[in-house]
Protein backbone atom coordinates (compact mmCIF):
# COMPACT_ATOMS: atom_id res chain seq x y z
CA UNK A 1 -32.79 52.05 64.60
CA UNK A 2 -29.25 53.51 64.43
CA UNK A 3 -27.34 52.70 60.93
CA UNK A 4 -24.89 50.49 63.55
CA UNK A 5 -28.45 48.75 64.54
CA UNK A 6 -30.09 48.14 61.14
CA UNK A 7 -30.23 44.65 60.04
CA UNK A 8 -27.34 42.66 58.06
CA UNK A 9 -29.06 41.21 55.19
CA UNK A 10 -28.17 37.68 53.15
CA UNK A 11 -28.91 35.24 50.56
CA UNK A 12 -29.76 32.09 51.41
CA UNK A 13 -31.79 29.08 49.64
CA UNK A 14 -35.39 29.12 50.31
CA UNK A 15 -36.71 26.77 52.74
CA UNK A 16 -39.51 25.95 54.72
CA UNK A 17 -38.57 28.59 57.84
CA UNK A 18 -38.91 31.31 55.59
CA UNK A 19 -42.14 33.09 55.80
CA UNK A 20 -43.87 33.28 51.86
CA UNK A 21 -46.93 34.23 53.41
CA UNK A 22 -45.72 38.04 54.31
CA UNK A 23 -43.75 38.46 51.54
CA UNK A 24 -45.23 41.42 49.21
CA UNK A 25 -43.70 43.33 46.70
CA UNK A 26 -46.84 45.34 44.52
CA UNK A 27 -46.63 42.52 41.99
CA UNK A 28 -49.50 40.59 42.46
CA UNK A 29 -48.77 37.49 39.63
CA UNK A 30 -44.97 37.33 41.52
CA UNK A 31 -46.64 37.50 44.98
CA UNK A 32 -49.01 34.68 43.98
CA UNK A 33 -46.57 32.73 42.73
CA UNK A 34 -44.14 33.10 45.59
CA UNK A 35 -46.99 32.60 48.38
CA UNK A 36 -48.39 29.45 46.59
CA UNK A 37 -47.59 26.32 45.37
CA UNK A 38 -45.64 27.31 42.27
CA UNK A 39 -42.15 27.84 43.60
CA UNK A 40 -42.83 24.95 45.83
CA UNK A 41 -43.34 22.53 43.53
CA UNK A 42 -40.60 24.20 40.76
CA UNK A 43 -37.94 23.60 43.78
CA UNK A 44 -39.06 20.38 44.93
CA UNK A 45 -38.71 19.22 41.35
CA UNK A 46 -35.37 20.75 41.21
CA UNK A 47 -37.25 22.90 37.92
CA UNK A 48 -35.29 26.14 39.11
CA UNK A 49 -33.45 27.21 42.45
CA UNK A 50 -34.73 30.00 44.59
CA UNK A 51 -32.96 32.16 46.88
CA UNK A 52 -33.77 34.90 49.35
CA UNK A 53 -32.72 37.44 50.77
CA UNK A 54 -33.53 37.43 54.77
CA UNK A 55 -32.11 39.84 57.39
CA UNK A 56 -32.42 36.68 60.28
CA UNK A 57 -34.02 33.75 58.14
CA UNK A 58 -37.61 33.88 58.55
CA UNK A 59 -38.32 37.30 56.78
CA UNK A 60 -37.95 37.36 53.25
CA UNK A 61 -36.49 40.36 51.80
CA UNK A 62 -36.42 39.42 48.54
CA UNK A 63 -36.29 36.40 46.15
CA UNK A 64 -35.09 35.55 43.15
CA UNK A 65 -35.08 31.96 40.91
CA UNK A 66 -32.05 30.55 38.61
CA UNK A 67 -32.57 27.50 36.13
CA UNK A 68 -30.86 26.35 32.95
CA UNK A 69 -32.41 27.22 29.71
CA UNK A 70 -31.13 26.72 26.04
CA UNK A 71 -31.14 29.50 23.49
CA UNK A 72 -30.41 29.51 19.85
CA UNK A 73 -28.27 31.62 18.17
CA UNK A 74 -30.66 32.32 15.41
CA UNK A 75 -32.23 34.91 18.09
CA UNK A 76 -29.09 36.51 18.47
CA UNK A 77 -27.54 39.62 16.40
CA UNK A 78 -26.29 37.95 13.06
CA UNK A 79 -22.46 38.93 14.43
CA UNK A 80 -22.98 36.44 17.29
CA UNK A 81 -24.40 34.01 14.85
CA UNK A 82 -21.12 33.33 13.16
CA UNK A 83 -19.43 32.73 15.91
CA UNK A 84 -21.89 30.38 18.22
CA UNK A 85 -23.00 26.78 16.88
CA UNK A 86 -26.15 26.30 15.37
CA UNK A 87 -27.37 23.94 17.64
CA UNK A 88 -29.10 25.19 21.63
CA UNK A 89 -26.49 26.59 23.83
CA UNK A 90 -26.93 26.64 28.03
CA UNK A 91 -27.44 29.84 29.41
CA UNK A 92 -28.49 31.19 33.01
CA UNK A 93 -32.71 32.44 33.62
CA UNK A 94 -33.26 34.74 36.21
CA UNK A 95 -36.58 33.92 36.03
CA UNK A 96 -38.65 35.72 38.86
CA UNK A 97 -37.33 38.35 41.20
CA UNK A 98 -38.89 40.23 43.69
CA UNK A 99 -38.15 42.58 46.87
CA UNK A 100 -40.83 43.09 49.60
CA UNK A 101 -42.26 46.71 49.66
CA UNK A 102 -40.96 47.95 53.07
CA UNK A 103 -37.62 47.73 51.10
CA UNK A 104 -38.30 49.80 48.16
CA UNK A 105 -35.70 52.43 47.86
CA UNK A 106 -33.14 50.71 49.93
CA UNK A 107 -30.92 49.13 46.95
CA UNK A 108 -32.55 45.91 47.77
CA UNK A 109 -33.44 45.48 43.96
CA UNK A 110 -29.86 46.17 43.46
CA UNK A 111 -28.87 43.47 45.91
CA UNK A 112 -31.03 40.68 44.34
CA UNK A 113 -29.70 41.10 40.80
CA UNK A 114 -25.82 41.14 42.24
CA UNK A 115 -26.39 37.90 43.38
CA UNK A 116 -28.07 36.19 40.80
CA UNK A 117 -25.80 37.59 38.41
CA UNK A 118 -22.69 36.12 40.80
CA UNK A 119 -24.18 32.98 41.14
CA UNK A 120 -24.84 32.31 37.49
CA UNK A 121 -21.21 33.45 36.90
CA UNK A 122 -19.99 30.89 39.19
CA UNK A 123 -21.81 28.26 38.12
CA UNK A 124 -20.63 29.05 34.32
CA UNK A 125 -17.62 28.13 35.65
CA UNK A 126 -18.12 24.37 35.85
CA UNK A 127 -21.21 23.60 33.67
CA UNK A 128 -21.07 25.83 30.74
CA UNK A 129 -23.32 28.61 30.39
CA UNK A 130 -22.88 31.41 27.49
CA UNK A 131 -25.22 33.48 28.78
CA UNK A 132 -27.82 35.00 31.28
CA UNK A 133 -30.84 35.58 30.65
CA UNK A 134 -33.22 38.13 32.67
CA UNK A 135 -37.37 37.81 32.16
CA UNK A 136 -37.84 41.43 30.46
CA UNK A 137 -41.00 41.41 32.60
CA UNK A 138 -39.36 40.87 35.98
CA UNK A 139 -35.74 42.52 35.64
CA UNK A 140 -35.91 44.82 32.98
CA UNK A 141 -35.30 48.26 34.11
CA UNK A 142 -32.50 47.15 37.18
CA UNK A 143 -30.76 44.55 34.53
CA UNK A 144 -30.60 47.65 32.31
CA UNK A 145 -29.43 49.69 34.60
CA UNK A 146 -26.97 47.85 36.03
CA UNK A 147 -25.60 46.42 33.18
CA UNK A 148 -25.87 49.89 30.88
CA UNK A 149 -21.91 49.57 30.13
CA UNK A 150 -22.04 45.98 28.28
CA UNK A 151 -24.12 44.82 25.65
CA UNK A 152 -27.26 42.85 26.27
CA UNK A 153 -29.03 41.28 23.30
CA UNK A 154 -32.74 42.18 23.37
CA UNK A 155 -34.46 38.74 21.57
CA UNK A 156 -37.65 37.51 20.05
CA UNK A 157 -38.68 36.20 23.83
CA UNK A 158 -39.27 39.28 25.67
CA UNK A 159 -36.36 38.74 27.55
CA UNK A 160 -32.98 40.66 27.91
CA UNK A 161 -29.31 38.89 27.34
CA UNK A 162 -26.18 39.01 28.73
CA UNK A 163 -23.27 37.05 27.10
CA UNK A 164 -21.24 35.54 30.79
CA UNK A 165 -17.91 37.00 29.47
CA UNK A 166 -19.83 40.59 30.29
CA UNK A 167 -21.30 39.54 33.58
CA UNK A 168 -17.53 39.46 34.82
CA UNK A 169 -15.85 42.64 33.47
CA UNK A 170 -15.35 45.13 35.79
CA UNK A 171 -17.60 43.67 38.48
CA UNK A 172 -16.66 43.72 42.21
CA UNK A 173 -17.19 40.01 43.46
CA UNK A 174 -16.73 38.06 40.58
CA UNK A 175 -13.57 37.67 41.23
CA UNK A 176 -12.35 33.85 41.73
């Protein structure tokens, strides 16, 4: 397939047309999850969101989840402490991400945590959201990469933060 040919790739929701049963990405706990009931029933219970990323809307790419979690600033640095109430503040989870192996190598990864990260920002927009908040065990290394000019806030969790004023700065397609 000619680069003019190859496939135009993007995010939608998931939904029943898309095929969880194919989907593999090496990870077997994510691929379990994905393929079984799990994100089914998280969706369907409106627990956390879950969008893919499908070249024609039956393949799935990729996936990734968003849902609202609280934090409290007595996890964060003690500057950030001063300046953030003492009671739980919203922030953003990217919770589970994944990209199928025939994509590995092709910026897919890349792709995934663009998204996510422009959703959440848009969303912080009308239901506030301090921060997002990336599963260390899921979106480590890319989040770090990506992100490796802004400060995230390693915490007690495991998992990796990102104050949403940083998720903007700089960023092509956050704009409003």
């Amino acid at each position: 397939m000619s680069p003019d040919q190859a496939p135009k790739y993007y995010f939608e929701p998931l939904g029943e047309q898309h095929d969880r049963a194919a989907f593999s990405c090496g990870n077997q706990a994510l691929v379990e999850y994905f393929r079984g009931d799990p994100i089914r029933q998280e969706v369907g219970r409106r627990v956390t969101n879950a969008f893919v990323l499908t070249p024609g809307g039956k393949f799935v790419a990729g996936f990734y989840t968003l849902s609202p979690i609280s934090i409290l600033s007595v996890n964060l640095p003690p500057s950030l402490q001063k300046k953030l109430p003492k009671r739980p503040i919203g922030a953003t989870l990217i919770g589970r991400m994944g990209r199928d192996l025939s994509l590995r190598g092709k910026g897919a990864c890349e792709m995934l945590l663009m998204d996510a990260l422009r959703k959440a920002w848009q969303a912080s927009k009308l239901v506030s959201s301090w921060a997002v908040v990336v599963d260390a065990k899921e979106g480590l290394a890319i989040f770090t990469l990506r992100t490796s000019s802004t400060p995230s806030l390693p915490n007690q969790t495991g998992s990796l933060t990102l104050p949403s004023e940083c998720v903007s700065l700089n960023r092509p397609g956050f704009e409003d």
